[in-house]
Protein backbone atom coordinates (compact mmCIF):
# COMPACT_ATOMS: atom_id res chain seq x y z
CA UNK A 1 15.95 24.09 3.70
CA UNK A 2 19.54 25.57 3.89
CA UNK A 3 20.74 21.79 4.43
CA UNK A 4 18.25 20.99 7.57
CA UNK A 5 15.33 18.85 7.23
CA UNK A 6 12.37 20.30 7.49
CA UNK A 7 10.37 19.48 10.68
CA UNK A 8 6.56 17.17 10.15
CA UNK A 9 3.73 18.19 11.60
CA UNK A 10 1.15 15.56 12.81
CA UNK A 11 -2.49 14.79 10.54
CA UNK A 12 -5.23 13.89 13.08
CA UNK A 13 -8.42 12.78 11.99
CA UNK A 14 -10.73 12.60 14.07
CA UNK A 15 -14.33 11.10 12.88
CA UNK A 16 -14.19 12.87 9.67
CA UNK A 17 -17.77 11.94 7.79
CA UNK A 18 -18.52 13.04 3.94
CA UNK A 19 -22.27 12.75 2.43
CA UNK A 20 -23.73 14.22 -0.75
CA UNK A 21 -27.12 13.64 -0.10
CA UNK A 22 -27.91 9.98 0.68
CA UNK A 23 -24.78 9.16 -0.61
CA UNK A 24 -21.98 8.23 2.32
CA UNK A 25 -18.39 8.57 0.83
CA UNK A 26 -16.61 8.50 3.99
CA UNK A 27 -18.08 7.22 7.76
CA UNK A 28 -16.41 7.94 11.23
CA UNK A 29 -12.43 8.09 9.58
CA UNK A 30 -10.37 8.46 13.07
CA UNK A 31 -6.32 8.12 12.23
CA UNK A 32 -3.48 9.64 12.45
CA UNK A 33 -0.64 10.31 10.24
CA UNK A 34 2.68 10.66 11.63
CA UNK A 35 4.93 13.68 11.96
CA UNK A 36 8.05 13.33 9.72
CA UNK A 37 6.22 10.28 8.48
CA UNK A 38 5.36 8.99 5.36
CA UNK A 39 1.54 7.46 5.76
CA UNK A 40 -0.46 5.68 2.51
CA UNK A 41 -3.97 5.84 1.68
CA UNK A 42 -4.44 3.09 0.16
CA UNK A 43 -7.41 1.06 -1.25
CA UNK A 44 -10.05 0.23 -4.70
CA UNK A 45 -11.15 3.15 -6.38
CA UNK A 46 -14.01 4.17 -5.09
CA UNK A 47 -13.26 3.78 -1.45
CA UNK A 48 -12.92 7.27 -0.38
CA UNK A 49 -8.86 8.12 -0.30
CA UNK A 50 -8.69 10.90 -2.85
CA UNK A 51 -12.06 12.68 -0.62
CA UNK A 52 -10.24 12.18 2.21
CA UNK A 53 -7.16 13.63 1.22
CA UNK A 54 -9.22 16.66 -0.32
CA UNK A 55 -10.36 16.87 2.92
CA UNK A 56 -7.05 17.52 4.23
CA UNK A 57 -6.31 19.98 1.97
CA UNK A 58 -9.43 22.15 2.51
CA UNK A 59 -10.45 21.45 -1.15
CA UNK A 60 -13.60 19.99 0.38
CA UNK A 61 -15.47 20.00 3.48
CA UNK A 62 -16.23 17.27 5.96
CA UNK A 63 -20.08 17.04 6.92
CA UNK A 64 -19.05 16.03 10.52
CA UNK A 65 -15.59 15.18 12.11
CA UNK A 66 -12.44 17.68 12.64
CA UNK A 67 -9.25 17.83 10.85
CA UNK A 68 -5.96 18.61 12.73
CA UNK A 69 -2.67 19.70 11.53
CA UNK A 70 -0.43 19.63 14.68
CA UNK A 71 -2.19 20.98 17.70
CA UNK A 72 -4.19 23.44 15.67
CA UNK A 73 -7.46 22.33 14.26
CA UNK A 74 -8.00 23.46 10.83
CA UNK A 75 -11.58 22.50 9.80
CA UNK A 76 -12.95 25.58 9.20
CA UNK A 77 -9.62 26.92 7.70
CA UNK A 78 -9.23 27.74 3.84
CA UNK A 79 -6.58 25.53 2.19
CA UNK A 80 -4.24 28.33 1.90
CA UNK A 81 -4.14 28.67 5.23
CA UNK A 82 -3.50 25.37 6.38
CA UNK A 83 0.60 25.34 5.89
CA UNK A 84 0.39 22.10 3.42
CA UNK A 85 1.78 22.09 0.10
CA UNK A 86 0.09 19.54 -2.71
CA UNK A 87 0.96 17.32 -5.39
CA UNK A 88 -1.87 16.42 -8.22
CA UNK A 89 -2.26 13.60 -10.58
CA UNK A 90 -2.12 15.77 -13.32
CA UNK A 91 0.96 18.06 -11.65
CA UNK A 92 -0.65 21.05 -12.72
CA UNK A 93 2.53 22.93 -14.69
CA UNK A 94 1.71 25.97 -16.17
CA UNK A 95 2.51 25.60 -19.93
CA UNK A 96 3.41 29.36 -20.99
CA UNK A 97 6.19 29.52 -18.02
CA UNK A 98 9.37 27.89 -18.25
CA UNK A 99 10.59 25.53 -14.82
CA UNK A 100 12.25 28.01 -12.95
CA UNK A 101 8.58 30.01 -13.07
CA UNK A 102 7.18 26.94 -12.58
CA UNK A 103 8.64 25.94 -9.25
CA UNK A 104 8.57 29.53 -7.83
CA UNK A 105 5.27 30.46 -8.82
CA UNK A 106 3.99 29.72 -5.21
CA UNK A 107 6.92 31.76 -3.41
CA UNK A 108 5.95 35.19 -5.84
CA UNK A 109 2.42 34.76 -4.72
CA UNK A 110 3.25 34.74 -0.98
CA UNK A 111 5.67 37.82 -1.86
CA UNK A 112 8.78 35.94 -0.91
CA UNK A 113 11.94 38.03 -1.97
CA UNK A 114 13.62 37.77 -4.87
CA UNK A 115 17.12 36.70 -3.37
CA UNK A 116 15.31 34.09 -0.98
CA UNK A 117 13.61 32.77 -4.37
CA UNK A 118 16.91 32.52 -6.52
CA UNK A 119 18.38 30.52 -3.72
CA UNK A 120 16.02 28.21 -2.81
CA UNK A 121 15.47 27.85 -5.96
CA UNK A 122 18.86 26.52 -7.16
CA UNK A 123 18.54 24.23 -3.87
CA UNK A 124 15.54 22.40 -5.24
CA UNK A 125 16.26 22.48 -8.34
CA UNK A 126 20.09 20.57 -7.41
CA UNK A 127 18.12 18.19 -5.50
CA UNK A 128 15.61 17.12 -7.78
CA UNK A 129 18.14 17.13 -10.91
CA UNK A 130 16.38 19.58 -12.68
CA UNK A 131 19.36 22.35 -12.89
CA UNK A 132 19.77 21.90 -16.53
CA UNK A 133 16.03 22.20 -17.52
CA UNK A 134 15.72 25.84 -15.72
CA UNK A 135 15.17 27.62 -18.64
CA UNK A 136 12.46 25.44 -20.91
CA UNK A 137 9.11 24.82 -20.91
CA UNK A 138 6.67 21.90 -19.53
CA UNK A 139 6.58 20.36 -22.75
CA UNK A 140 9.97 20.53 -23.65
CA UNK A 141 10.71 17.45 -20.54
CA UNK A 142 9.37 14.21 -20.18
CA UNK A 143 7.24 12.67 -17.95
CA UNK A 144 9.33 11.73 -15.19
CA UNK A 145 11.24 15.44 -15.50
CA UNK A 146 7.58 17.14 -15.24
CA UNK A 147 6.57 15.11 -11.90
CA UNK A 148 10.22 16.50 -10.51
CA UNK A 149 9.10 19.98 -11.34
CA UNK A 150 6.01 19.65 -9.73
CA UNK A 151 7.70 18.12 -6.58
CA UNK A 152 10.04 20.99 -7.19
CA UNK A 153 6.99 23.57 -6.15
CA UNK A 154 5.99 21.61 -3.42
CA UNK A 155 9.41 21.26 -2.05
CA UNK A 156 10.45 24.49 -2.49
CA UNK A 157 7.60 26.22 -0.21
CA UNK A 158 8.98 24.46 3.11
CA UNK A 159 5.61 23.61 4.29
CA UNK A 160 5.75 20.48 6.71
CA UNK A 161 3.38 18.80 5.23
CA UNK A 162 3.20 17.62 1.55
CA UNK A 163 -0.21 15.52 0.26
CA UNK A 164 -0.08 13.55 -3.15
CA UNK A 165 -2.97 12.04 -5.09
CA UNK A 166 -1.76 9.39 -7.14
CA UNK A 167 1.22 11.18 -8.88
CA UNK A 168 2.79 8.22 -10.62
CA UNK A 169 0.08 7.01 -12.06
CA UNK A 170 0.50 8.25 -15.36
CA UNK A 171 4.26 7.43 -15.68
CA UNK A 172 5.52 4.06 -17.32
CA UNK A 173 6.15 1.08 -15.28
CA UNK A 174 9.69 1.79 -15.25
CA UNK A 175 10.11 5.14 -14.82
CA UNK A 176 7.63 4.84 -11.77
CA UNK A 177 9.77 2.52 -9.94
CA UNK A 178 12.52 5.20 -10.23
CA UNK A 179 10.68 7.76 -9.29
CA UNK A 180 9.30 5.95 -6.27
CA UNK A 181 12.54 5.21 -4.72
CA UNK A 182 13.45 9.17 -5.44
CA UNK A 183 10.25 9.94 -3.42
CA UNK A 184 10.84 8.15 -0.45
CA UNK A 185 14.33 9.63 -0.52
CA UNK A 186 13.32 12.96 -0.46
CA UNK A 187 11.02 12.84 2.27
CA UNK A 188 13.43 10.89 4.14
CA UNK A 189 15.74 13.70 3.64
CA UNK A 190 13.67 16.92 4.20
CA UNK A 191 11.58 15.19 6.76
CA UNK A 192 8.07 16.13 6.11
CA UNK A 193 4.91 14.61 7.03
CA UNK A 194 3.78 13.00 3.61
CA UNK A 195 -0.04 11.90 2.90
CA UNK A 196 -0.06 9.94 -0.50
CA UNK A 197 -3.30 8.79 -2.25
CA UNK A 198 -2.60 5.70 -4.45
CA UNK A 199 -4.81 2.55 -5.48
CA UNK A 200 -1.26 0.64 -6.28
CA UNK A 201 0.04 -1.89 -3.43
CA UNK A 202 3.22 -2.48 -4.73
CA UNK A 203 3.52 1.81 -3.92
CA UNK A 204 2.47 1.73 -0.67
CA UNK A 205 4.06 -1.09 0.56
CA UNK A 206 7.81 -0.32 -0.72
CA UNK A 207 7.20 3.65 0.30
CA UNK A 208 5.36 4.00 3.31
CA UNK A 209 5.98 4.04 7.51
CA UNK A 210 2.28 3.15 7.82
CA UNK A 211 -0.22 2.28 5.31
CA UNK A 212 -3.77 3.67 5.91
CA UNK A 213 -5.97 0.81 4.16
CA UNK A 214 -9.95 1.82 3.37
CA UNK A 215 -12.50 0.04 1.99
CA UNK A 216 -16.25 1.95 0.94
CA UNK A 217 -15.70 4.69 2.83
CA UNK A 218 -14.06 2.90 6.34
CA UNK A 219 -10.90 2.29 7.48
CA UNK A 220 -9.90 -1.23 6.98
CA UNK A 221 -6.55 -1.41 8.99
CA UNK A 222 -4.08 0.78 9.69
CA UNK A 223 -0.49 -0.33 10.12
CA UNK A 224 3.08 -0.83 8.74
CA UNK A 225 3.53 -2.63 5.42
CA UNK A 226 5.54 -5.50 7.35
CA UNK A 227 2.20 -5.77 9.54
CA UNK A 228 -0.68 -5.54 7.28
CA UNK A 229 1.18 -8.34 4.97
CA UNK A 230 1.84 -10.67 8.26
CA UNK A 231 -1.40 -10.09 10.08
CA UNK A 232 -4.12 -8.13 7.81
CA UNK A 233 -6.94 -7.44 9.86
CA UNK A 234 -9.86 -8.50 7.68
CA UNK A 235 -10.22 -10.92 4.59
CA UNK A 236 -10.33 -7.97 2.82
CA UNK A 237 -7.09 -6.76 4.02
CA UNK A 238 -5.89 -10.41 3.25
CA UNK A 239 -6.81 -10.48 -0.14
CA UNK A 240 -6.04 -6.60 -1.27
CA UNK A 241 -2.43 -7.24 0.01
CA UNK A 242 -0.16 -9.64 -1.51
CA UNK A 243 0.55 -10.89 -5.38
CA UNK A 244 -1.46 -12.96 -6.05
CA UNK A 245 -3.68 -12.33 -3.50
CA UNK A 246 -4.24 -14.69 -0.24
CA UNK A 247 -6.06 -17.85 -0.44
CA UNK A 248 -9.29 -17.63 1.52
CA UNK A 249 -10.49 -21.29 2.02
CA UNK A 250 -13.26 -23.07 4.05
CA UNK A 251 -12.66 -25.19 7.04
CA UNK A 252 -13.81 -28.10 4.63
CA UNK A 253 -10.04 -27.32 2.47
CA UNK A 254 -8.22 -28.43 5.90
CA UNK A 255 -10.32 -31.81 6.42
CA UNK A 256 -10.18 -32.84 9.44
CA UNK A 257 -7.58 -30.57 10.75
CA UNK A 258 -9.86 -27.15 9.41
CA UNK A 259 -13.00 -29.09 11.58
CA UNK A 260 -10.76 -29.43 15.06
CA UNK A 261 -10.10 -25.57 14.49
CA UNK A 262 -13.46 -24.63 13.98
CA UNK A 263 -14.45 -26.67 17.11
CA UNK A 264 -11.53 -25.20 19.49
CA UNK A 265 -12.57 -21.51 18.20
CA UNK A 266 -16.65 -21.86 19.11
CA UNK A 267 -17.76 -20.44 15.45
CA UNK A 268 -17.01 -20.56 11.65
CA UNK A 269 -13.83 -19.70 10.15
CA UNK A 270 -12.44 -18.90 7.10
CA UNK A 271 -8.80 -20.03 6.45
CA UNK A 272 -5.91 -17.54 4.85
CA UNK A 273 -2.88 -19.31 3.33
CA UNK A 274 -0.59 -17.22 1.15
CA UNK A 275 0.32 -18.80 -2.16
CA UNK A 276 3.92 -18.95 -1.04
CA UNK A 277 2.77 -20.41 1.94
CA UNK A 278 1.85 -24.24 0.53
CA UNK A 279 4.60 -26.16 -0.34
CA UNK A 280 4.82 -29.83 -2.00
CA UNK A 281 5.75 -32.35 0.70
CA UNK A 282 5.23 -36.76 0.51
CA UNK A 283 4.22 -36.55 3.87
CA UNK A 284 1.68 -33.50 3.98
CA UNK A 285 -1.69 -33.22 5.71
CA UNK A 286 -3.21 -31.68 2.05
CA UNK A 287 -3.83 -32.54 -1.15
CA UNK A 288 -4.02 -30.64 -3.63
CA UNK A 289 -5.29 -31.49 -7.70
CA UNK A 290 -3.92 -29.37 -9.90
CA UNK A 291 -6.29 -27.65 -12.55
CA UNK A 292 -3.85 -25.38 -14.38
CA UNK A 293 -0.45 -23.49 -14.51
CA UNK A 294 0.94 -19.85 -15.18
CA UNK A 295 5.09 -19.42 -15.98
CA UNK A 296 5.87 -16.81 -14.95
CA UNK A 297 9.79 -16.91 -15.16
CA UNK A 298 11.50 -17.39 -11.95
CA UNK A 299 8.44 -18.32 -10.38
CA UNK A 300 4.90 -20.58 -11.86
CA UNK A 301 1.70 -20.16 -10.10
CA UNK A 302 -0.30 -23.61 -9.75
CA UNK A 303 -3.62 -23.44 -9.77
CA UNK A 304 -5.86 -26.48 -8.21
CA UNK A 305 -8.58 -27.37 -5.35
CA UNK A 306 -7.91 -28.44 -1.80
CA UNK A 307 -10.58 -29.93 -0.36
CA UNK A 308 -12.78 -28.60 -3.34
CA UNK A 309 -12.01 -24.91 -2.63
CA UNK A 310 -9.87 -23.15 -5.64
CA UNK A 311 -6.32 -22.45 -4.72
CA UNK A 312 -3.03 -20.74 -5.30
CA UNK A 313 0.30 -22.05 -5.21
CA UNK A 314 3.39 -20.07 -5.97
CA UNK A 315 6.48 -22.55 -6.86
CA UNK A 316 9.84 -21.75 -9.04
CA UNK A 317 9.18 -21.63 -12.36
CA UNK A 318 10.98 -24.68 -13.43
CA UNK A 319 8.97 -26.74 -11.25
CA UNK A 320 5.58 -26.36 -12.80
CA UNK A 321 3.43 -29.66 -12.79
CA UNK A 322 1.10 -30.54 -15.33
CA UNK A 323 -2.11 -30.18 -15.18
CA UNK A 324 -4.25 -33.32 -13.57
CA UNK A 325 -1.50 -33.93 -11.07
CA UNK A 326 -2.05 -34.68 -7.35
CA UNK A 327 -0.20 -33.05 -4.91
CA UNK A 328 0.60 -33.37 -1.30
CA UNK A 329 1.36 -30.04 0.48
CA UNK A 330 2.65 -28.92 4.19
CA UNK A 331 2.02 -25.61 5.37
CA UNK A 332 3.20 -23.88 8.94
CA UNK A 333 1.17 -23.22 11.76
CA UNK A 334 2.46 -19.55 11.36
CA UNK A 335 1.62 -19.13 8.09
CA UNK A 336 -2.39 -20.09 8.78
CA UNK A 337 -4.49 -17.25 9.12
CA UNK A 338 -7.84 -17.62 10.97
CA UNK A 339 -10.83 -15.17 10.00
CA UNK A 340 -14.71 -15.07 11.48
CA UNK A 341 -16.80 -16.14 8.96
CA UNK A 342 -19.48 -14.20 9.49
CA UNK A 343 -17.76 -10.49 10.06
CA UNK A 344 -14.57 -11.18 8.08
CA UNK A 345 -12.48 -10.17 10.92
CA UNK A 346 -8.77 -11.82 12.45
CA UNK A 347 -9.47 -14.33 14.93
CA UNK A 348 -6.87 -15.75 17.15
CA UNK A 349 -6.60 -19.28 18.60
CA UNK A 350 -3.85 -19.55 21.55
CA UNK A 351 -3.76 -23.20 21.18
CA UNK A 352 -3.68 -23.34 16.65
CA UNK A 353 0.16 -24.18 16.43
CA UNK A 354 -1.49 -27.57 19.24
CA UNK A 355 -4.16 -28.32 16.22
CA UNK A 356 -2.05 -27.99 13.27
CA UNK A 357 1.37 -30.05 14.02
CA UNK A 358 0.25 -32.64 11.14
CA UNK A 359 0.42 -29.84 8.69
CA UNK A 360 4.05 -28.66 8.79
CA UNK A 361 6.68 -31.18 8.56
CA UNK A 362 9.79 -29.08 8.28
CA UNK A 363 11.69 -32.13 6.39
CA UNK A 364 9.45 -31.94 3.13
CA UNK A 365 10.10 -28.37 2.97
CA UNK A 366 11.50 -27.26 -0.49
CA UNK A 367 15.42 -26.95 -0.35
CA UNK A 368 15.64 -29.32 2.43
CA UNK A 369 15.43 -33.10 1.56
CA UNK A 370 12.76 -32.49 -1.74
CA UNK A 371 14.69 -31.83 -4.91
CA UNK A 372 12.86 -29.41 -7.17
CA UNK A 373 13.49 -31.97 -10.13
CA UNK A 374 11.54 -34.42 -7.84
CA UNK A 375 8.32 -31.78 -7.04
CA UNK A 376 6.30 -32.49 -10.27
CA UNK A 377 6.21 -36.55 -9.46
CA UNK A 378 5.46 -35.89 -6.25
């Protein structure tokens, strides 16, 4: 370290296939994680991201495909020979050895010297906080002081690329939100490539450069949090991102307007509208009958149909409706999303914001000439 970062080295993946049998865990994964970067796996468990990342590590081998770290392909290589350091769920601390033995356990085995040890040592352990903790054992700390020690022996070997399988998982909801933001710091900081492994959205949105997002083995989309919550690529994608998830609605929900789409587009759609999307409006294109309400504080989820199709609405929380009410809604052009019906993938339509004028009148926006007192008698 001695104060520079460390420099990434590229992941390249390049049709990377895993069977047991008949059984397919992963099919044809081509993608790249960025050097210096920090990329997500993300998806359901199930889908294939802790294999993968096994993969990676050379904990596992691929039944077809190669694996390349940099320039050098490292398929056939043993994992301690691939230059990666790793971070488990579990962190893995050696109970009978106190922290210090704990972080440097990896540089004794590699027969780094003693001085070299002692000072990067003191390094880590002044980065990570752990300085007063040197001297006790694993389960002398807490939970959050435990995932810094294993970080600690991950940092400490210099290795330009770090992989992580789900470490926060077992922390509380609080402490995991710190730790996150300490994360993406340090890998800002010391620059490595970093390959993390979590089913959590919330994670992978607020940490990573790109988000890798699979589904059953495949690759669903791969792209930066900003982009996969803007334009997901499938209606999975649409519906895995986002809290609570997208709306995915048939043509019949838009009346008249969804029909003029699916004529202009030559095949079937399904429509994605965000819950924050919809907004009450007089003079709105939908309707919306409300079936039910969740408070949720600052903000109240509506639940109702449009067009017959259940719905979502997110609205502040001190404009729920009660239940039974009719609404009127607008919605933007920009906020429709258009999917095939029959492969679940994006479509585009040049001419939608042409199709759709009657949904968005800007007036009836919330904030802008509708009162909130006013929304429920709406």
């Amino acid at each position: 370290m001695s104060g520079a970062q460390q420099t990434g080295r590229a992941i390249r993946l390049e049709g990377v296939t895993r069977r047991w049998g008949e059984t397919t865990a992963l099919e044809q994964i081509s993608v790249e994680a960025i050097a210096g970067k920090f990329t997500a796996l993300l998806g359901p468990s199930g889908c294939g991201k802790s294999t993968l990342l096994r993969i990676v590590a050379g904990l596992e081998e691929a039944s077809e495909g190669r694996v390349l770290i940099g320039d050098e392909d490292v398929t056939a290589r043993s994992a301690d020979k691939r230059d990666l350091s790793m971070v488990f769920q579990s962190y893995a601390l050696f109970p009978h050895l106190s922290v210090a033995e704990n972080i440097v356990f990896g540089l004794k085995t590699r027969r780094v010297g003693r001085d070299e040890r002692h000072a990067r040592l003191a390094q880590v352990a002044e980065l990570l906080g752990l300085t007063p903790y040197l001297d006790r054992k694993p389960s002398q700390l807490s939970g959050g002081q435990q995932q810094r020690v294993a970080l600690g022996r991950a940092v400490i070997s210099q290795r330009p690329v770090c992989l992580m399988d789900e470490p926060l998982s077992n922390l509380d909801a609080k402490l995991r939100h710190a730790m996150r933001t300490e994360l993406r710091a340090l890998q800002r900081k010391l620059g490595f490539t970093m390959l993390y492994v979590t089913h959590d959205q919330v994670e992978a949105i607020t940490m990573a450069d790109q988000v890798v997002l699979m589904n059953a083995g495949r690759i669903e989309q791969v792209a930066s949090p900003h982009d996969l919550y803007e334009r997901p690529a499938t209606v999975f994608a649409a519906r895995f991102i986002g809290t609570p998830p997208m709306n995915i609605l048939p043509a019949s929900a838009l009346g008249e307007i969804g029909a003029r789409i699916e004529a202009a587009a030559g095949r079937r759609l399904r429509f994605g509208i965000r819950p924050e999307a919809l907004y009450p409006d007089p003079q709105g294109a939908l309707e919306m009958r409300l079936t039910g309400g969740e408070y949720l504080g600052a903000d109240a989820l509506v639940q109702g149909t449009l067009g017959g199709a259940e719905a979502l609405m997110r609205v502040p929380g001190q404009a729920l409706a009660p239940t039974g009410s009719v609404l009127r809604l607008g919605l933007g052009a920009h906020d429709l999303h258009l999917f095939d019906a029959d492969t679940g993938k994006r479509f585009e339509l040049p001419q939608l914001a042409s199709l759709t004028t009657r949904l968005d009148t800007p007036a009836g926006r919330p904030g802008v000439t509708t009162p909130l007192s006013n929304w429920k008698d709406l």
